[in-house]
Protein backbone atom coordinates (compact mmCIF):
# COMPACT_ATOMS: atom_id res chain seq x y z
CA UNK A 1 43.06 5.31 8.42
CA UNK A 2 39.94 3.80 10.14
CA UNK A 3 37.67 6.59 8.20
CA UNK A 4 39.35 6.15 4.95
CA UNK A 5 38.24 2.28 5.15
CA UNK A 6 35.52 2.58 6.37
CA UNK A 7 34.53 4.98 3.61
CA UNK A 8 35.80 2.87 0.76
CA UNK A 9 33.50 0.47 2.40
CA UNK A 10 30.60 2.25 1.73
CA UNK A 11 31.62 3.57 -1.80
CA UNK A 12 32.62 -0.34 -2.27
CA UNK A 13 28.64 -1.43 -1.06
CA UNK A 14 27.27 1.60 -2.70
CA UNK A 15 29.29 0.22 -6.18
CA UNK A 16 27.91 -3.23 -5.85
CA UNK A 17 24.68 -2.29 -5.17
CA UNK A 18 24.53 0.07 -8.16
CA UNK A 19 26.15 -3.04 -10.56
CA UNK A 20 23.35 -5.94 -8.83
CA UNK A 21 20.39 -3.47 -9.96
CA UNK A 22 21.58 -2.21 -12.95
CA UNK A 23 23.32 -5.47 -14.39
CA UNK A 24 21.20 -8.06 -13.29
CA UNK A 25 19.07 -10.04 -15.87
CA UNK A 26 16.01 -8.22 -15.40
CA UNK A 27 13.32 -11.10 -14.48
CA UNK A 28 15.64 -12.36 -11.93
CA UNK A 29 16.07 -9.22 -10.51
CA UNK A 30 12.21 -8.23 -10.61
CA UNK A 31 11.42 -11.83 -8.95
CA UNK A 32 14.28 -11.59 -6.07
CA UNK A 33 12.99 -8.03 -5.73
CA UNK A 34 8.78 -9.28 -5.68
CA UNK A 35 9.14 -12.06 -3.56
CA UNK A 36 10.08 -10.15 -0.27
CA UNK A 37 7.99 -7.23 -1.19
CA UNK A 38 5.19 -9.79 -1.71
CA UNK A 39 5.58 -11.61 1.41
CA UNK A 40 5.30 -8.08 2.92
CA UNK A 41 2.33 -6.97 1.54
CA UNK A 42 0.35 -10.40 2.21
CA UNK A 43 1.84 -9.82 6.40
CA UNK A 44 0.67 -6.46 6.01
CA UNK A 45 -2.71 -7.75 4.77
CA UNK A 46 -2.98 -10.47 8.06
CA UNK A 47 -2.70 -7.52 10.45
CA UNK A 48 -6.52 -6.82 8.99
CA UNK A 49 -7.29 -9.87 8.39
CA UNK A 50 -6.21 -11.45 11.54
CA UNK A 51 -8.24 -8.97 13.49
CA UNK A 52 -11.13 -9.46 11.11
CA UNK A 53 -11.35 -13.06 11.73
CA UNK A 54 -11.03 -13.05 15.87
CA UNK A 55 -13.20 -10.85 16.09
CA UNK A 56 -15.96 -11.96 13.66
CA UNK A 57 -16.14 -14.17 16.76
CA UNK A 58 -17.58 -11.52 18.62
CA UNK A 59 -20.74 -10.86 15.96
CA UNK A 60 -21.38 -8.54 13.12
CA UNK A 61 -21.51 -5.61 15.00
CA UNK A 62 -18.28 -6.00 16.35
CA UNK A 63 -17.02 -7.45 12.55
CA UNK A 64 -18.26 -4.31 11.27
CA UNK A 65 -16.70 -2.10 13.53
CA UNK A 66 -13.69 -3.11 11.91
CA UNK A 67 -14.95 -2.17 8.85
CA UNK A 68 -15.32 0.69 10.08
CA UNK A 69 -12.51 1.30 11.44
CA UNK A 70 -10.32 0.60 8.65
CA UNK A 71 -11.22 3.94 6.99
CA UNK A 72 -8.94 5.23 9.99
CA UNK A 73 -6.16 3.34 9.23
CA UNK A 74 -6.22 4.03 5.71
CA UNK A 75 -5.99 7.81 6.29
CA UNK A 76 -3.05 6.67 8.63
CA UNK A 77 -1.55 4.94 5.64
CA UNK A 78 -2.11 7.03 3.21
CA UNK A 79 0.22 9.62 4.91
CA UNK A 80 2.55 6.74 5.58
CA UNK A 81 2.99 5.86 2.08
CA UNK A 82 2.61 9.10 0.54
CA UNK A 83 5.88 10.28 2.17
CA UNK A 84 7.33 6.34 1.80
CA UNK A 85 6.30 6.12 -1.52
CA UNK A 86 7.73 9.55 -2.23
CA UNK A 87 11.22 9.11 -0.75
CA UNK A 88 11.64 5.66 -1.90
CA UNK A 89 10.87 6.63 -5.90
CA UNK A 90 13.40 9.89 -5.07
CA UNK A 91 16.26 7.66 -3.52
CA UNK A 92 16.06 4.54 -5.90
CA UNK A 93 16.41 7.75 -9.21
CA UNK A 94 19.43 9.18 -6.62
CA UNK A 95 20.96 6.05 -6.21
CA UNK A 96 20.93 5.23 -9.85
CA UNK A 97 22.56 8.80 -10.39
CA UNK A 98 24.77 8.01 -7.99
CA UNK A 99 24.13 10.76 -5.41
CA UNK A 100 23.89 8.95 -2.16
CA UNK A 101 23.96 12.39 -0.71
CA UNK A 102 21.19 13.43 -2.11
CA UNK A 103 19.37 9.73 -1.35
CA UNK A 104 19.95 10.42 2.48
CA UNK A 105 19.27 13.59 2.77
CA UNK A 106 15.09 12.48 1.04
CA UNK A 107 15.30 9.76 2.98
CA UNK A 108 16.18 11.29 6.34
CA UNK A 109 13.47 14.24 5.39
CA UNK A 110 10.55 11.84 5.09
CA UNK A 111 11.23 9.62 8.06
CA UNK A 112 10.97 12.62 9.82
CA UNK A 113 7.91 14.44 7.83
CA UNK A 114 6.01 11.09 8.53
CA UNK A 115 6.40 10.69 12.04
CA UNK A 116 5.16 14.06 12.47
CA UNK A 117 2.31 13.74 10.52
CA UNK A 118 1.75 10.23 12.60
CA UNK A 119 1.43 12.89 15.69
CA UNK A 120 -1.33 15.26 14.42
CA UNK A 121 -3.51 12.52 14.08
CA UNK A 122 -3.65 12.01 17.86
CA UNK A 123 -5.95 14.93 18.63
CA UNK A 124 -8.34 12.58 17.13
CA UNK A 125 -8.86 10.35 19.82
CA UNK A 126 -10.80 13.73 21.60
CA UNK A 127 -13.71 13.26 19.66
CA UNK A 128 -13.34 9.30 18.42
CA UNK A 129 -17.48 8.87 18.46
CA UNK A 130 -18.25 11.47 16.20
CA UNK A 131 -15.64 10.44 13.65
CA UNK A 132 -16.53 6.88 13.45
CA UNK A 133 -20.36 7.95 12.96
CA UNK A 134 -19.03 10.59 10.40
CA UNK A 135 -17.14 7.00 8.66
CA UNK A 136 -20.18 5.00 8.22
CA UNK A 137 -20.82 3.21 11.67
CA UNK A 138 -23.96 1.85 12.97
CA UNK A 139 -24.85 2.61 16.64
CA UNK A 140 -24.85 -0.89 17.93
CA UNK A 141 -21.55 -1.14 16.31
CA UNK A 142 -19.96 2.28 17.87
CA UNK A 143 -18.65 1.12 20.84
CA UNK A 144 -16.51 -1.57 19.44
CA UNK A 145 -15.65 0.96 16.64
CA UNK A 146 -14.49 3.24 19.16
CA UNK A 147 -12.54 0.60 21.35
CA UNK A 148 -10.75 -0.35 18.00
CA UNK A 149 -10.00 3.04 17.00
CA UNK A 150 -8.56 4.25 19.82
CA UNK A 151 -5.60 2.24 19.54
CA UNK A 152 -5.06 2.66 15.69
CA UNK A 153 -4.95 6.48 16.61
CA UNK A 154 -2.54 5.57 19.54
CA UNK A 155 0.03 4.02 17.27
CA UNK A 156 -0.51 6.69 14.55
CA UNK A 157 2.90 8.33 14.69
CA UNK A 158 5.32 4.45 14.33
CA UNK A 159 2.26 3.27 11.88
CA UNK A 160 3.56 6.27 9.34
CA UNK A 161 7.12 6.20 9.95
CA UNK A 162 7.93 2.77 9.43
CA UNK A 163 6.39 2.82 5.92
CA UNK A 164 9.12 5.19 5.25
CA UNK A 165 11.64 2.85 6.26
CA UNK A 166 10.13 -0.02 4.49
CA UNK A 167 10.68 1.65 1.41
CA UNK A 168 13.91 3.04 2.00
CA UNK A 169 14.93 -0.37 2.26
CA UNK A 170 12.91 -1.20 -1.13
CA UNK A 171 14.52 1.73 -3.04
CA UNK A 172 18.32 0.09 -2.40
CA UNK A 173 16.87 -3.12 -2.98
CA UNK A 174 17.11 -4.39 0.37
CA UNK A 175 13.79 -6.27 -0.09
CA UNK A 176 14.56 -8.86 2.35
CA UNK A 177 15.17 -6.36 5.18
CA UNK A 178 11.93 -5.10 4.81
CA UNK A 179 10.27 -8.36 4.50
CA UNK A 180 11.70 -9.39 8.25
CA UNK A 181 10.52 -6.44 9.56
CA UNK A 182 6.99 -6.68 8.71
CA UNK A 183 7.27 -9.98 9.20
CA UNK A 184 7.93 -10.01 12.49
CA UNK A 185 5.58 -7.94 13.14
CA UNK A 186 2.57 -9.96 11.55
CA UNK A 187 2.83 -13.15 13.49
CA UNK A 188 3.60 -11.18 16.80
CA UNK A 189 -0.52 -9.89 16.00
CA UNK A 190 -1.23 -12.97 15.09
CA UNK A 191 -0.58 -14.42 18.26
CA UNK A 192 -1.44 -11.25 20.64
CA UNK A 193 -4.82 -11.13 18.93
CA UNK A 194 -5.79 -14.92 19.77
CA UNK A 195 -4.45 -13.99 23.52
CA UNK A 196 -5.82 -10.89 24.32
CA UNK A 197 -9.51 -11.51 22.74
CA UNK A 198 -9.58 -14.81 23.94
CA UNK A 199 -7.20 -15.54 26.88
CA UNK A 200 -7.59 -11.52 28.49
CA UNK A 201 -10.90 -10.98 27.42
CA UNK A 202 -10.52 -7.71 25.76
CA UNK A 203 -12.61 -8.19 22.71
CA UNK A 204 -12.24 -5.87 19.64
CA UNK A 205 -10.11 -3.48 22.11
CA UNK A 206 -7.83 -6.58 22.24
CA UNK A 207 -7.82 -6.77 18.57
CA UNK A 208 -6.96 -3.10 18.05
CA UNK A 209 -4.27 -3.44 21.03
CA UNK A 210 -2.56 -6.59 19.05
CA UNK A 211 -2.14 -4.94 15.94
CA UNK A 212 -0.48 -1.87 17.80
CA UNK A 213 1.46 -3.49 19.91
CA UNK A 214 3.20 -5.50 16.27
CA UNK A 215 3.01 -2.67 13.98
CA UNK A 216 5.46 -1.02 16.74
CA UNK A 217 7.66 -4.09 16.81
CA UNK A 218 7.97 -3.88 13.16
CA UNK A 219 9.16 -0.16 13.50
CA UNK A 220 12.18 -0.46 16.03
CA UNK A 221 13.11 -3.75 13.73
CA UNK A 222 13.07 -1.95 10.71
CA UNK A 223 15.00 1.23 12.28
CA UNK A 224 17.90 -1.36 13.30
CA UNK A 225 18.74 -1.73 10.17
CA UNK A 226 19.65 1.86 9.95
CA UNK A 227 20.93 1.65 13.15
CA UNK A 228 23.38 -0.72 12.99
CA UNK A 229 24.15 0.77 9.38
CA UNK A 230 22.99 -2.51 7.44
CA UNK A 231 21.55 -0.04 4.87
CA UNK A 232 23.32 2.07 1.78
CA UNK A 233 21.05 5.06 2.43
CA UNK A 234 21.70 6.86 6.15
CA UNK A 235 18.49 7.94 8.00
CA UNK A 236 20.21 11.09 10.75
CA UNK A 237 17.43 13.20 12.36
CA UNK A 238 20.29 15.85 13.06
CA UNK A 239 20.59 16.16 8.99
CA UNK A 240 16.95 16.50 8.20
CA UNK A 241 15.99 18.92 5.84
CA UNK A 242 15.98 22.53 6.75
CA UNK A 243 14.40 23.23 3.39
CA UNK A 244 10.86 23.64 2.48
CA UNK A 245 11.24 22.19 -1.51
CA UNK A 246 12.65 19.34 -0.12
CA UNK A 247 8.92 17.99 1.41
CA UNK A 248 7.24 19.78 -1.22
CA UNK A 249 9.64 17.39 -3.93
CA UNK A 250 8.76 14.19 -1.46
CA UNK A 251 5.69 15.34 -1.03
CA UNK A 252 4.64 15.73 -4.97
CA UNK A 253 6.17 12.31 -5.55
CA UNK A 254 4.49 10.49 -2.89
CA UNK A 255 0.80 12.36 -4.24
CA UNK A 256 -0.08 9.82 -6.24
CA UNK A 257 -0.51 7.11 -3.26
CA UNK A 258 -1.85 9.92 -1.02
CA UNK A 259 -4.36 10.27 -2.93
CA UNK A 260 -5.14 6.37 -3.21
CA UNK A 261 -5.03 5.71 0.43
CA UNK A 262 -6.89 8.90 1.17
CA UNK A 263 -9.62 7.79 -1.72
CA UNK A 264 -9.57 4.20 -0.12
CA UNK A 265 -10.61 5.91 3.29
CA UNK A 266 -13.48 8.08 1.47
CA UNK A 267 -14.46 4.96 -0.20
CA UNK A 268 -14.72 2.43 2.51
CA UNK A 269 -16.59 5.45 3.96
CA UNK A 270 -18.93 5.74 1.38
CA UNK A 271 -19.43 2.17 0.51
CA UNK A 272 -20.12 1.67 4.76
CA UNK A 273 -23.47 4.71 4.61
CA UNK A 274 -24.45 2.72 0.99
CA UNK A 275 -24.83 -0.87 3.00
CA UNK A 276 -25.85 0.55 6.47
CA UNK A 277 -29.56 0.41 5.72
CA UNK A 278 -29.09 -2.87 4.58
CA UNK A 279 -28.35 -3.26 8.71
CA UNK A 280 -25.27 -5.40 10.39
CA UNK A 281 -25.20 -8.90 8.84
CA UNK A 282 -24.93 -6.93 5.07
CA UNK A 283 -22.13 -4.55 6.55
CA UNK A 284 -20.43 -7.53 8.18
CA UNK A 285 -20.53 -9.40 4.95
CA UNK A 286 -19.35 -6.30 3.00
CA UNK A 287 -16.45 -5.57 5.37
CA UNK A 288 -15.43 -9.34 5.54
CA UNK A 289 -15.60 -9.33 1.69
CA UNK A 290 -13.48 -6.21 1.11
CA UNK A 291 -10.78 -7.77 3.22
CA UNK A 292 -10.50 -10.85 1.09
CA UNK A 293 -10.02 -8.85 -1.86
CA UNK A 294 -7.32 -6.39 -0.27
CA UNK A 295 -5.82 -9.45 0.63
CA UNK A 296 -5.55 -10.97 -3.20
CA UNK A 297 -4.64 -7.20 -4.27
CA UNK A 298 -1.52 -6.55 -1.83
CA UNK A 299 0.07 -9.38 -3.53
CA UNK A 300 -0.39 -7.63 -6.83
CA UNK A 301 1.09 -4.54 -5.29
CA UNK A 302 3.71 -5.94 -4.03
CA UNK A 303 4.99 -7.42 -7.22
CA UNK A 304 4.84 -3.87 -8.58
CA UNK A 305 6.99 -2.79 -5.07
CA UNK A 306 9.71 -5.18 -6.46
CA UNK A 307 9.39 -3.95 -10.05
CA UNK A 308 9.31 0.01 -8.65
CA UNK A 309 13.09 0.22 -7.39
CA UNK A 310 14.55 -1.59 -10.81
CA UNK A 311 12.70 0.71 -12.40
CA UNK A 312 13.74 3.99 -10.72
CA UNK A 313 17.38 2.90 -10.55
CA UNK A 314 17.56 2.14 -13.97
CA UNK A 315 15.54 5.34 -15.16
CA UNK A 316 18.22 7.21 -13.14
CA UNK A 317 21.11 5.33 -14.60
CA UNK A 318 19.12 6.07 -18.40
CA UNK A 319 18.81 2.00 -18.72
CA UNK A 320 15.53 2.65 -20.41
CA UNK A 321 15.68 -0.77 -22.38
CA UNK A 322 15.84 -2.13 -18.22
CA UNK A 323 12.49 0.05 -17.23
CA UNK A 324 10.47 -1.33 -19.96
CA UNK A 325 11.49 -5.29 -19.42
CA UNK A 326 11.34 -4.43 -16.01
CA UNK A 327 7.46 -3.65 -16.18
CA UNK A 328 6.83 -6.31 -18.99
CA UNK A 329 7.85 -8.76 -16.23
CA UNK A 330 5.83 -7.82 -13.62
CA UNK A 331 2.78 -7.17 -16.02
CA UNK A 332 3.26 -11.06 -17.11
CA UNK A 333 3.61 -12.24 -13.26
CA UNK A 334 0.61 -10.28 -11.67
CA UNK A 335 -1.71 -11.10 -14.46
CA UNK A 336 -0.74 -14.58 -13.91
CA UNK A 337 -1.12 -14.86 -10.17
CA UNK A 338 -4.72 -12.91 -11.32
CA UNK A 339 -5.96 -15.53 -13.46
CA UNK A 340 -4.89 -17.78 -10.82
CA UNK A 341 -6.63 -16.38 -7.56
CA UNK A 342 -9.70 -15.13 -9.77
CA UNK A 343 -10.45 -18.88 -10.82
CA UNK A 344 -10.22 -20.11 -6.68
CA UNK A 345 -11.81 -16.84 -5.59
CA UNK A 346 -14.51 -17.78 -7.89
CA UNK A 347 -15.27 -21.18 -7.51
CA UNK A 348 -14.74 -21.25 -4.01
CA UNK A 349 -16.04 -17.94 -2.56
CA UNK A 350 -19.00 -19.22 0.12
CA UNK A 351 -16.08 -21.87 1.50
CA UNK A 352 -14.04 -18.66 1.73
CA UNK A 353 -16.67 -16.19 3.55
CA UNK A 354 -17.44 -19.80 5.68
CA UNK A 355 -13.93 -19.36 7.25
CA UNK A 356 -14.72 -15.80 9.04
CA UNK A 357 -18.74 -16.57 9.89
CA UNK A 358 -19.62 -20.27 9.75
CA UNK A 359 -22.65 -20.80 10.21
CA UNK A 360 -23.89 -17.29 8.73
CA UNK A 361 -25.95 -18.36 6.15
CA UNK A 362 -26.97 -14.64 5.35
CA UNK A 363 -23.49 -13.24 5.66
CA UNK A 364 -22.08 -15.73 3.43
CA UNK A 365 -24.38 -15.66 0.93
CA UNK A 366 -23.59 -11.79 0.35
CA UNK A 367 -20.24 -11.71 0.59
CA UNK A 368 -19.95 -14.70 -2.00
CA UNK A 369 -21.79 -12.74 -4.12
CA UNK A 370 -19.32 -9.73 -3.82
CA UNK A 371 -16.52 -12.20 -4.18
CA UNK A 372 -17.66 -13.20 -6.96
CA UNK A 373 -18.05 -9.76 -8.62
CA UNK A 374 -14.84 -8.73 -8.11
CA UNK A 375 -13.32 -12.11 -9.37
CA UNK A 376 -14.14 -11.05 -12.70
CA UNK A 377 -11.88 -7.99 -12.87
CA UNK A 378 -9.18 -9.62 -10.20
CA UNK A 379 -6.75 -10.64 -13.57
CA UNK A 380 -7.16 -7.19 -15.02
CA UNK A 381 -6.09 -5.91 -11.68
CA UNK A 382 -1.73 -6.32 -11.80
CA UNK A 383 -1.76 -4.07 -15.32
CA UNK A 384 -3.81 -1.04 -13.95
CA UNK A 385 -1.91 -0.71 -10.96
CA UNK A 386 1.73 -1.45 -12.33
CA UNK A 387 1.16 1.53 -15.03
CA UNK A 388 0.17 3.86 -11.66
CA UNK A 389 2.95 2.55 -10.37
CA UNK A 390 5.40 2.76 -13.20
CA UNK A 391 4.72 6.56 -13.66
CA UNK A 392 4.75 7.32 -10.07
CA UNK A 393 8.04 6.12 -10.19
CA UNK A 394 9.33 7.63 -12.59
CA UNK A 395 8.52 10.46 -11.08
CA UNK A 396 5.66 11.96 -13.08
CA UNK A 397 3.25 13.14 -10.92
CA UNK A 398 0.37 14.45 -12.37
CA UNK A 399 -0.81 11.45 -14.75
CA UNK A 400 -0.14 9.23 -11.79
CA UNK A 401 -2.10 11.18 -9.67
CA UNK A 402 -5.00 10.73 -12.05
CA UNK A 403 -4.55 7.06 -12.62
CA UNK A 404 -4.11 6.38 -8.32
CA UNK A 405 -7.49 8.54 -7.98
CA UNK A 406 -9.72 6.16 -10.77
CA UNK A 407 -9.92 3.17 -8.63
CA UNK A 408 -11.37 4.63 -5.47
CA UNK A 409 -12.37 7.92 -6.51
CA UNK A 410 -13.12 9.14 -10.24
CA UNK A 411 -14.87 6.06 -10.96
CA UNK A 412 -16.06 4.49 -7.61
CA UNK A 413 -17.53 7.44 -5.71
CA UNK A 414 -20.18 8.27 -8.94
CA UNK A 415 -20.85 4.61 -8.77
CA UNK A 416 -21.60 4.07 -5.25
CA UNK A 417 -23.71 6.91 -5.03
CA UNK A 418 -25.90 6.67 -8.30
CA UNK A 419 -26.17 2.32 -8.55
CA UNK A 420 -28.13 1.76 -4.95
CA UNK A 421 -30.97 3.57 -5.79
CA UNK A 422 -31.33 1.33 -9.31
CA UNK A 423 -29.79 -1.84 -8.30
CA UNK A 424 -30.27 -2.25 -4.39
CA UNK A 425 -27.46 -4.27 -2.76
CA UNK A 426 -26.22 -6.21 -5.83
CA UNK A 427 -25.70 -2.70 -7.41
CA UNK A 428 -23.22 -1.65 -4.04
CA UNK A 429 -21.56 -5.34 -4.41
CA UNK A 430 -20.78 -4.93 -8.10
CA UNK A 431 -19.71 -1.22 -7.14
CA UNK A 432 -15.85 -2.08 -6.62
CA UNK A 433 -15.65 -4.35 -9.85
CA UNK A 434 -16.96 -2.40 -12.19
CA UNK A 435 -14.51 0.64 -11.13
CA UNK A 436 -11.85 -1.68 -11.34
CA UNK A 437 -12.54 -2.79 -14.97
CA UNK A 438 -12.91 1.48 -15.56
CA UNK A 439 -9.85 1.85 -14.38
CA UNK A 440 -7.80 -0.47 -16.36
CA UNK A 441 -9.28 0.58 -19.66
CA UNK A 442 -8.26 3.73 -19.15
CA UNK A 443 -4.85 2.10 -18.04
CA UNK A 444 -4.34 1.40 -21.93
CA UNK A 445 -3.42 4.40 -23.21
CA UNK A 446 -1.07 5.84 -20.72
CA UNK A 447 0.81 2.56 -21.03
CA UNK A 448 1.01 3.16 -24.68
CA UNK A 449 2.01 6.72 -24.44
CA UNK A 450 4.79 5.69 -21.97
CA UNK A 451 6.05 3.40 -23.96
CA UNK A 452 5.73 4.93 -26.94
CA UNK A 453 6.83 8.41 -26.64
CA UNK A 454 9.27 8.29 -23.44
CA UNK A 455 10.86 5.19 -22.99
CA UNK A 456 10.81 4.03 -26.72
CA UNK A 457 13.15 1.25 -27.28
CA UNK A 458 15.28 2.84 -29.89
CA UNK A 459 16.60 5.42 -26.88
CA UNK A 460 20.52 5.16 -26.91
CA UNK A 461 21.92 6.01 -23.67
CA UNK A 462 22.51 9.81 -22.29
CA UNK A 463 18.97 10.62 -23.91
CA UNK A 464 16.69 11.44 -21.10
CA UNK A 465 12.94 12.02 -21.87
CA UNK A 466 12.27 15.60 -21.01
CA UNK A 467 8.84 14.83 -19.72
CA UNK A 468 4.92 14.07 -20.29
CA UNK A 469 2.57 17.07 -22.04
CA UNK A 470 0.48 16.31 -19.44
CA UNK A 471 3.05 17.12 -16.31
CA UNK A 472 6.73 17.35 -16.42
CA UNK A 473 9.05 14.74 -14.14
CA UNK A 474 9.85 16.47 -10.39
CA UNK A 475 13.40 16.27 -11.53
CA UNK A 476 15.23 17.18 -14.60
CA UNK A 477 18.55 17.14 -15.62
């Protein structure tokens, strides 16, 4: 008797669940959705930016160790959202199909593939020195590069598996889960960064320690919720997987942000050798700079986080009418908040750069300038990335594959190579802005192809798009 309930509880949650994402005025659902997702992305943002601004206390060797560093922890989170983002687009189609099954079983699989992945980047910490010269860092700057990395590579395995949780909880639509997890998390490193820099005095070691120490807390909170079976989707090691298509399907679905997070890493890489010679101040400057602005652009991608799982649940229920509004709404929102932050981040960006290195003349003056660069394209920025995200998805790999790898790769690493040696510094500041604007023009197109050919409006229900010329969906029915 006590199973029978306490199935018809689950079919009864799984039931409601399916009815709030699928019956839901759109915008309301898209806003209830972003504002968690949103919150979670800025919190995500303060664990760099937190560290960024204790220790830009310390100097600009030490700030751009940090810099440095970060190319780390994007490799980190590249394979942490690559099998997130993956396993969340699979699960919120599943769900929609109504194959919970099927939703556990990808969910399970890349909790799993994550963690493991987490654990092969520990044989990196044998040969830290070399691999933070190899990412752009300057030799007064190693040692706090090293200090800093040693802990990111520490906390590698729980770094990667709790972005697969996260989104599991985003692909049901438990936004708000999520959003206390990281949470948590975010003012925990808040407050160990100010202790152990300051009141221990650990310096950037501290710093690296801090953000550890809450990126684990966030882990074990998320994983309660699976726990203690607050969740639709079931996470069970003991029914991982056994088959290799499985990862390969995650795997394929979760390319597209691989290969952004990975290009991120080669970027920050590349745009650290472009500003060394340039010497400390301009590589604390840069580093300070390109925090700000992944700062402004988390928010953007969080809105398209809370867009992402209406989407997919819709596009699995063939609510095609629902994916389109869906993305019009986000598209409306993030160019809004754009416009918005552009105009401040503007008018205001030496008061902004003041707050990390008063006092800094030098340091403020270049960042500004790079602030002020990418200001310009910041409004254009929400449309790019919610047409990446709206094919990704959806599930068709290939195109957004190509789209993730114009930001950071296709467009920025020609850029950052060729411009220095015509335009000096101001050429490596404009570098990110000018890729940007790249990118979202050839945004414009794929958006109309979508729209046009796949999810036209005139679809009646039980039609399902058989796929793009360019790449087919992962799944078909």
């Amino acid at each position: 008797m006590s199973v029978a309930a306490s199935d018809l509880t689950v079919a009864q949650k799984e039931k409601a669940e399916f009815d709030r994402m699928t019956k839901t005025p759109v915008l309301r659902l898209v806003l209830r959705l972003s504002v968690p997702t949103t919150f979670s992305m800025l919190i995500t943002s303060v664990y760099n930016i937190a560290d960024t601004f204790f220790v830009s206390s310390l100097g600009n060797a030490a700030t751009s160790a940090v810099g440095v560093a970060f190319a780390i922890q994007s490799i980190i989170q590249a394979l942490g959202y690559g099998f997130g983002m993956g396993s969340q687009s699979l699960i919120s189609r599943k769900l929609g199909e109504k194959k919970p099954d099927e939703a556990n079983l990808y969910g399970t699989s890349g909790f799993v593939a994550a963690f493991l992945m987490g654990c092969l980047m520990l044989p990196g910490l044998a040969c830290l020195p070399a691999i933070m010269r190899l990412f752009g860092s300057t030799e007064t700057a190693l040692p706090f590069a090293c200090d800093y990395g040693f802990w990111v590579l520490i906390g590698a395995p729980l770094f990667c598996s709790s972005f697969v949780l996260n989104n599991i909880l985003r692909a049901e639509g438990k936004a708000m889960y999520s959003m206390i997890g990281l949470c948590s998390g975010g003012i925990v490193n808040i407050a160990l960064d100010a202790a152990f820099i300051f009141g221990l005095n650990m310096g950037v070691s501290g710093a690296a320690l801090a953000t550890m120490i809450s990126q684990a807390l966030s882990f074990f909170i998320l994983l309660s919720f699976f726990v203690f079976k607050r969740s639709i989707v079931r996470v069970n090691i003991f029914k991982t997987s056994r088959h290799p298509r499985d990862y390969f399907k995650i795997f394929c679905v979760g390319l597209p942000t691989v290969f952004r997070q990975s290009l991120g890493s080669v970027a920050t890489t590349l745009l650290n050798r472009a500003v060394r010679p340039f010497g400390d101040v301009a590589m604390s400057a840069v580093s300070i700079a390109n925090k700000i602005y992944i700062l402004l652009r988390s928010m953007l991608i969080g809105v398209g986080q809370g867009f992402q799982p209406v989407a997919g649940y819709n596009y699995g229920a063939r609510l095609y009418d629902r994916v389109r509004e869906a993305f019009n709404c986000a598209v409306i929102i993030g160019t809004a908040y754009g416009t918005v932050a552009a105009v401040i981040l503007y008018c205001l960006s030496g008061q902004i750069m003041g707050i990390f290195r008063a006092g800094d003349a030098e340091v403020i003056a270049i960042g500004g300038r790079m602030l002020r660069f990418l200001s310009l394209v910041l409004p254009l920025l929400g449309y790019s990335t919610f047409v990446n995200q709206l094919y990704q998805c959806l599930g068709f790999v290939a195109p957004a594959t190509f789209l993730a790898s114009c930001r950071q790769g296709i467009f920025f690493i020609p850029l950052i190579i060729a411009i220095p040696s015509y335009l000096g510094l101001t050429g490596i500041l404009a570098t990110q802005a000018i890729s940007d604007a790249l990118t979202f023009a050839i945004s414009v197109p794929y958006h109309i192809l979508m729209f046009k050919r796949y999810l036209p409006s005139s679809l009646v229900k039980g039609y399902r798009p058989k796929g793009l010329p360019l790449a087919a969906p992962t799944r078909q029915n």
